[in-house]
Protein backbone atom coordinates (compact mmCIF):
# COMPACT_ATOMS: atom_id res chain seq x y z
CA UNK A 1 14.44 -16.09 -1.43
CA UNK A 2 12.40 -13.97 -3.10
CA UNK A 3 9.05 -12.44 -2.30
CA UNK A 4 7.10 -11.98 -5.97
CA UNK A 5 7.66 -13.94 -8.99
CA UNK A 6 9.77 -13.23 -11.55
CA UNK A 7 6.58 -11.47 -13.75
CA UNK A 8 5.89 -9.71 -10.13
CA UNK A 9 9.29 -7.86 -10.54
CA UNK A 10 8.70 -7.42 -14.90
CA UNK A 11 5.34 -6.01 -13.63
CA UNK A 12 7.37 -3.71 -10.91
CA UNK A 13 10.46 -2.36 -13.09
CA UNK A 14 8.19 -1.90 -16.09
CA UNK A 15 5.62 0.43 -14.06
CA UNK A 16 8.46 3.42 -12.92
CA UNK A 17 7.99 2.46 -9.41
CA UNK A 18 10.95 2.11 -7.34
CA UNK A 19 10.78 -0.40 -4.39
CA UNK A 20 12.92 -1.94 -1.31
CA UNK A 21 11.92 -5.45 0.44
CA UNK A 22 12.72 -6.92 3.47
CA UNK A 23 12.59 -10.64 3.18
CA UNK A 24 12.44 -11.77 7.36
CA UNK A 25 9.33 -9.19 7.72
CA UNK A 26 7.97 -9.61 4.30
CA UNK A 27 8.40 -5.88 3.76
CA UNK A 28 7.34 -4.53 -0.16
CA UNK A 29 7.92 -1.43 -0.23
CA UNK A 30 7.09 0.95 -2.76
CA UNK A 31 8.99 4.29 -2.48
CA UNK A 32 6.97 6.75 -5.17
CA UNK A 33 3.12 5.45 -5.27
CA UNK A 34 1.54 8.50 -7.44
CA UNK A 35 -1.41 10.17 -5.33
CA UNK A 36 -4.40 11.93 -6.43
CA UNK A 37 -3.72 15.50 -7.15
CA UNK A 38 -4.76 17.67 -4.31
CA UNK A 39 -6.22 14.94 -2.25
CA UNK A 40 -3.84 14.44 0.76
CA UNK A 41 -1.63 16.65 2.73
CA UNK A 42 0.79 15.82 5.74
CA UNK A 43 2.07 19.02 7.98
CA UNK A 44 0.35 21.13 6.05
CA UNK A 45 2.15 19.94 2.66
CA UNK A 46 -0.08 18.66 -0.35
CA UNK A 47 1.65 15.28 -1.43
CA UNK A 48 1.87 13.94 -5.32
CA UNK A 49 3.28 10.99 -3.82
CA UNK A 50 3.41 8.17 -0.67
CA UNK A 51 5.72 5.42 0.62
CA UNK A 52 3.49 1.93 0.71
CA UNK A 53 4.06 -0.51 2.63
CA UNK A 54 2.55 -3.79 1.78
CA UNK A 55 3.40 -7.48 3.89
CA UNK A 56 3.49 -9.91 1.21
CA UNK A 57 1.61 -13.15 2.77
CA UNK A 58 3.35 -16.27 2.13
CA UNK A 59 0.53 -17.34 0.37
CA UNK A 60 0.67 -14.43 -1.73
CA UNK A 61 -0.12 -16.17 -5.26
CA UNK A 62 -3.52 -17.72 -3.95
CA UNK A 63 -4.72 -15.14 -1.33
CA UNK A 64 -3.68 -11.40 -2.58
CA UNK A 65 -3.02 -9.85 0.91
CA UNK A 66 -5.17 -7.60 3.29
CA UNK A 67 -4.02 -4.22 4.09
CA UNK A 68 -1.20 -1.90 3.51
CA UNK A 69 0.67 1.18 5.23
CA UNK A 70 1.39 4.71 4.46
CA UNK A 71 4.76 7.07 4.87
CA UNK A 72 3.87 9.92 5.62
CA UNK A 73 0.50 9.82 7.45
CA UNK A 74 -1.45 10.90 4.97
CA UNK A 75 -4.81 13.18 5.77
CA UNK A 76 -7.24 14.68 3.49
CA UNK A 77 -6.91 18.01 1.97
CA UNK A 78 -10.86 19.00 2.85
CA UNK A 79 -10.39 18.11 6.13
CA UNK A 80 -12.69 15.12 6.12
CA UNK A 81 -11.69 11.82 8.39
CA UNK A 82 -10.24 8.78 6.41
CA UNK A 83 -12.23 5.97 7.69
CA UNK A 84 -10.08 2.87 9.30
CA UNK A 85 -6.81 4.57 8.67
CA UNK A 86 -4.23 5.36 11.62
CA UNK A 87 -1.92 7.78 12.27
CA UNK A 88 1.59 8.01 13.55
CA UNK A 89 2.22 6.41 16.52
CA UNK A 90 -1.36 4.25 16.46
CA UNK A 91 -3.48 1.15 15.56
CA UNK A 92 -0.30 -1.25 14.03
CA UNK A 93 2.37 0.95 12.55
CA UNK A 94 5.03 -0.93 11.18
CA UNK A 95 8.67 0.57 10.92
CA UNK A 96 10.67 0.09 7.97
CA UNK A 97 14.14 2.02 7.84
CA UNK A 98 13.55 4.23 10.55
CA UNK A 99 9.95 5.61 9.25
CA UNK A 100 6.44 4.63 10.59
CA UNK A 101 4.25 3.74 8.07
CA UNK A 102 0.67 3.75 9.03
CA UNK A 103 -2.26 1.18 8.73
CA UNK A 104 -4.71 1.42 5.86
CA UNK A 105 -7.19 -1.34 7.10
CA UNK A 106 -8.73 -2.21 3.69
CA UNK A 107 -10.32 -5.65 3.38
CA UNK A 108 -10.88 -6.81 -0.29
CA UNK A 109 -13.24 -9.14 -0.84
CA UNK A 110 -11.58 -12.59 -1.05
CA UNK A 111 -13.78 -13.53 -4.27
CA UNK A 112 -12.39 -10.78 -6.32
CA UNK A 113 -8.86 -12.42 -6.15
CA UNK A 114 -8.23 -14.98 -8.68
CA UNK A 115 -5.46 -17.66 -7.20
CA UNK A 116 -2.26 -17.63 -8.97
CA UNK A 117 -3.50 -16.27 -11.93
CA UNK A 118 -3.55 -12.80 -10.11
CA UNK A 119 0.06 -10.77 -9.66
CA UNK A 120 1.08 -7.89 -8.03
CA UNK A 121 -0.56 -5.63 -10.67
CA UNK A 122 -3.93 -6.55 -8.39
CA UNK A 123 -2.61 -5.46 -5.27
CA UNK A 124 -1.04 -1.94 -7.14
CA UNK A 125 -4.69 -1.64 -8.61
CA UNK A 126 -6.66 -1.98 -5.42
CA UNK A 127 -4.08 0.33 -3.23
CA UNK A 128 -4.76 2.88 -5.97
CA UNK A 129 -8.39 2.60 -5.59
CA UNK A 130 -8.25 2.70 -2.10
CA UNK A 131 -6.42 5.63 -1.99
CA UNK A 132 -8.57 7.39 -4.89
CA UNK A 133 -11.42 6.29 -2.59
CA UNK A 134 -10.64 7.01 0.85
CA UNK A 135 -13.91 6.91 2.29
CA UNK A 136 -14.64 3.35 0.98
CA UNK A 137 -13.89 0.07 2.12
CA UNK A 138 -14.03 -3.40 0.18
């Protein structure tokens, strides 16, 4: 069974990303999510791109999710903390293929969802603006 809908998947092919799934854990995974230039590093490397991790709820079409995870850890290139984020090894990592993704807690505000007219171009759009905007919540 699949986890999107069939536009989900248009949306998904038609965007460039490339993406795995994991149906028993409710694993999307999207392998090349573009990153703001210069904004993150990990080990020292600054990174045009991250792994994302998203759990598609089972209600996806009328709730929108809550949350998503990051491969590589990702930390800013000034230095400065990323509020709510954990790193490796912390704070509900999930694993996915052998590689720890880690927890972006980012709650959206329910109201800004609009059940099942909504896809997964919403969720792309608000892990973009979280990660544009790493020191703000919703």
């Amino acid at each position: 069974m699949a986890l999107l809908f069939d536009e989900d998947y248009q949306i998904l092919e038609a965007s460039g990303l490339e993406y795995d799934e994991d149906e028993a854990q409710r694993f999307l995974v999207i392998k090349n999510f573009p990153l703001m230039n210069g904004l993150y590093v990990h080990s020292g490397v600054t990174l045009e791109q991250v792994e994302v991790l998203w759990i598609v709820p089972s209600d996806y079409n009328t709730s929108g999710g809550d949350m998503f995870w990051v491969h590589p850890a990702l930390s800013r290139a000034d230095g400065k903390e990323i509020p709510s984020v954990f790193g490796f090894g912390g704070g509900d990592a999930r694993h996915f293929k052998g590689k720890e993704y880690c927890r972006w807690s980012r709650h959206w505000n329910s109201a800004s969802w609009k059940p099942k007219t909504d896809n997964i171009q919403k969720v792309l759009d608000r892990i973009e603006w979280a990660l544009k905007n790493p020191d703000t919540q919703r």
